[in-house]
N, C-alpha and C. Protein backbone atom coordinates (compact mmCIF):
# COMPACT_ATOMS: atom_id res chain seq x y z
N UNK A 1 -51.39 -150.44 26.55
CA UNK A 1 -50.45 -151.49 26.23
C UNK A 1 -49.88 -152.04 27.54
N UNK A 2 -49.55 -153.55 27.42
CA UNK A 2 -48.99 -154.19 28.55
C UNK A 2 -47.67 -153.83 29.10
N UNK A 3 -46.89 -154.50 29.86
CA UNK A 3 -45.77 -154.22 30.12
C UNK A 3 -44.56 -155.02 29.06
N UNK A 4 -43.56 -154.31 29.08
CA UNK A 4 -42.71 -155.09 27.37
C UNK A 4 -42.05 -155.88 28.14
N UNK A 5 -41.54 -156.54 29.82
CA UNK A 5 -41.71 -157.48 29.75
C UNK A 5 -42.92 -158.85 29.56
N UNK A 6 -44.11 -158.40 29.79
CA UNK A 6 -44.92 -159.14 30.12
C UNK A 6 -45.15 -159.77 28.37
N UNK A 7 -45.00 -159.10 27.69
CA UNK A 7 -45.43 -159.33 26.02
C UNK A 7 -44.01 -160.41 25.84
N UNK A 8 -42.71 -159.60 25.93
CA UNK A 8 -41.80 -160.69 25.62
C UNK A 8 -41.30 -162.20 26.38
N UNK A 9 -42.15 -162.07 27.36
CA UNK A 9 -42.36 -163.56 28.07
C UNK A 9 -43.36 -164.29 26.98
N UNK A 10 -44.04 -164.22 27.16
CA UNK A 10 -45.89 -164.69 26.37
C UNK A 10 -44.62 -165.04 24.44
N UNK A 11 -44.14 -164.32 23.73
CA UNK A 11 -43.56 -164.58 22.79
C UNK A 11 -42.46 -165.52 23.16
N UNK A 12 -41.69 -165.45 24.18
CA UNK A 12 -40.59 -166.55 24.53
C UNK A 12 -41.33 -167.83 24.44
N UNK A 13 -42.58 -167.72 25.03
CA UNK A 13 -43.45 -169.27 25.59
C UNK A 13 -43.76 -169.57 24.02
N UNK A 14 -44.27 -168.77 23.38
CA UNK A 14 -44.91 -169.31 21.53
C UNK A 14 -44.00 -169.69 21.01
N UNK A 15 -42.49 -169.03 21.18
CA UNK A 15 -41.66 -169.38 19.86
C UNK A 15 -40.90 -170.86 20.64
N UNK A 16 -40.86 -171.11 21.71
CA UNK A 16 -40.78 -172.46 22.70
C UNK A 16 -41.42 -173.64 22.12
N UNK A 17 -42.75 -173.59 21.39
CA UNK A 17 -43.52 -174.23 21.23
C UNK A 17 -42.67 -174.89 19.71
N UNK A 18 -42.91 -176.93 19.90
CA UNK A 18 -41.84 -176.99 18.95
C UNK A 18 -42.71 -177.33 17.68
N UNK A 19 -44.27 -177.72 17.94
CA UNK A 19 -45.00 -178.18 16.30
C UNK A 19 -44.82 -176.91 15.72
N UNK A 20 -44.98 -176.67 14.66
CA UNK A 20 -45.11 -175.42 13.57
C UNK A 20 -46.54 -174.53 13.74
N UNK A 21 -47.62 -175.83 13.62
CA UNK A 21 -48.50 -175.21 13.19
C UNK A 21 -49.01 -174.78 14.07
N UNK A 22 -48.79 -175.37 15.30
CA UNK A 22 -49.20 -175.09 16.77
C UNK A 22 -48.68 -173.54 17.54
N UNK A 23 -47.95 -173.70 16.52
CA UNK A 23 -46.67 -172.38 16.96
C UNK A 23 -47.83 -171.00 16.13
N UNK A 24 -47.80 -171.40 15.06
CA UNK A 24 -48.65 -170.48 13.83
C UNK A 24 -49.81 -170.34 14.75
N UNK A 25 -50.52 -171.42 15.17
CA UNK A 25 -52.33 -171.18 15.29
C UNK A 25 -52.18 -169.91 16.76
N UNK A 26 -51.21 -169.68 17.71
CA UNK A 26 -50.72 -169.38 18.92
C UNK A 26 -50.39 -168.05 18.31
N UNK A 27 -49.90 -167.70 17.37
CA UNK A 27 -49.29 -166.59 16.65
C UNK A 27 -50.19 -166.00 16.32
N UNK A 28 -51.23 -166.54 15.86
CA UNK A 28 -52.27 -165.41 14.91
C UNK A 28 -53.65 -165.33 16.32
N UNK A 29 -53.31 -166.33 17.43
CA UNK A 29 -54.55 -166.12 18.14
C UNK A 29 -54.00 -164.71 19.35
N UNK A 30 -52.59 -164.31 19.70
CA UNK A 30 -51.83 -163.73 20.25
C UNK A 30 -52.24 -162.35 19.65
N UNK A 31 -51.78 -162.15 18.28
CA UNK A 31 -51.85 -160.96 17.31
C UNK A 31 -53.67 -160.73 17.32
N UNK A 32 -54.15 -161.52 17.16
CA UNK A 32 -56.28 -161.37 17.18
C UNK A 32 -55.82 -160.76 18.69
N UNK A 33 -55.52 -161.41 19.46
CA UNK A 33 -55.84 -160.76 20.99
C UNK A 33 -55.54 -159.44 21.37
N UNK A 34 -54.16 -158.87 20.72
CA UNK A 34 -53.23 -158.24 21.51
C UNK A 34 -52.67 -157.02 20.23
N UNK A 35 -53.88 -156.78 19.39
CA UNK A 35 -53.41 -156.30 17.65
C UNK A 35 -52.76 -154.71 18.41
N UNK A 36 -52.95 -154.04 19.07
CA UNK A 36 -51.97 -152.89 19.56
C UNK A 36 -50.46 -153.00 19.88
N UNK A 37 -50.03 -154.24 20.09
CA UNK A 37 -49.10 -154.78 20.41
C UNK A 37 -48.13 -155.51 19.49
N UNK A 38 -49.08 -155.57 18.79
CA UNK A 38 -48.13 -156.65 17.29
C UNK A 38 -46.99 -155.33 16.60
N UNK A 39 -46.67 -154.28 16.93
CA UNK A 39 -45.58 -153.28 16.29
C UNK A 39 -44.79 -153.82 17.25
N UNK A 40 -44.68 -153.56 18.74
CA UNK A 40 -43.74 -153.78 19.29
C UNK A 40 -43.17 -155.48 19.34
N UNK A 41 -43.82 -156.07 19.06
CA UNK A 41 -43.62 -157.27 19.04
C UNK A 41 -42.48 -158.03 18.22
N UNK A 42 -42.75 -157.53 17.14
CA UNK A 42 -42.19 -157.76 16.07
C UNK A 42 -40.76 -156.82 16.16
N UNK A 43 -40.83 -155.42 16.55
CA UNK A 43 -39.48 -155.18 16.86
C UNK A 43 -38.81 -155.93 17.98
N UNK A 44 -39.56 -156.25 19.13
CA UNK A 44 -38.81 -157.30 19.88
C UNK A 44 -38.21 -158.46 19.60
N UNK A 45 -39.02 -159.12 18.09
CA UNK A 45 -38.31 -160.22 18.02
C UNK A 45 -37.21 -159.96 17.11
N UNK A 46 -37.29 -158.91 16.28
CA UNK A 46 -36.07 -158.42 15.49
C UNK A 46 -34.95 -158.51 16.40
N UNK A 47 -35.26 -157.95 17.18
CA UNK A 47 -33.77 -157.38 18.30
C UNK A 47 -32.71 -158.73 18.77
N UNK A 48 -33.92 -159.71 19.71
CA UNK A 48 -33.38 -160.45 19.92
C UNK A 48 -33.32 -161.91 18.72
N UNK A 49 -33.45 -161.87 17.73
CA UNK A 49 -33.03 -162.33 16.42
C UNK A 49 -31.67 -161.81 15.94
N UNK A 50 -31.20 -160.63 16.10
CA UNK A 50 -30.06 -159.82 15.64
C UNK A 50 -29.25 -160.06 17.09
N UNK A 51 -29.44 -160.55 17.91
CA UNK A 51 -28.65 -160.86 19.12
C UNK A 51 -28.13 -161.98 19.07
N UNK A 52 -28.87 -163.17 18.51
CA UNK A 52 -28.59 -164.55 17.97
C UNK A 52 -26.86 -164.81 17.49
N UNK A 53 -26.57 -165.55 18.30
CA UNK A 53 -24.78 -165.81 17.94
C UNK A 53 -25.01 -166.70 16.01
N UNK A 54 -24.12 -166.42 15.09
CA UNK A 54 -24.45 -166.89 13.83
C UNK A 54 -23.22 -168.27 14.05
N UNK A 55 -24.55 -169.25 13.58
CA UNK A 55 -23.69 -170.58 13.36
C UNK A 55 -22.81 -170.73 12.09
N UNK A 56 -21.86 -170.92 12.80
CA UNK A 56 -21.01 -171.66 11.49
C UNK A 56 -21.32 -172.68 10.73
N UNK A 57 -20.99 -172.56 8.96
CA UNK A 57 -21.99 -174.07 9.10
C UNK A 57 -20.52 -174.82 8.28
């Protein structure tokens, strides 16, 4: 496995990306590439998802 910064850069750059589907096709070609990596991944984005300040609406 890579380095957990090197994975959560590469996910900063995908979720950056503003079309959807472009975002999706990047997502599933990432996870095909990198399928040892897709556990930690996903807890990474949990984390910093739960770090996210909550908007008032």
């Amino acid at each position: 496995m890579r380095d957990t910064e090197t994975i959560e850069t590469e996910l900063m750059e995908i979720s950056a990306i503003a079309d959807d589907s472009l975002k999706l096709e990047r997502i599933i070609e990432w996870c095909a590439t990198h399928p040892d990596e897709v556990p930690l991944a996903v807890h990474l984005l949990m984390g910093i998802k739960s770090k996210l300040p909550i908007e008032n609406a």
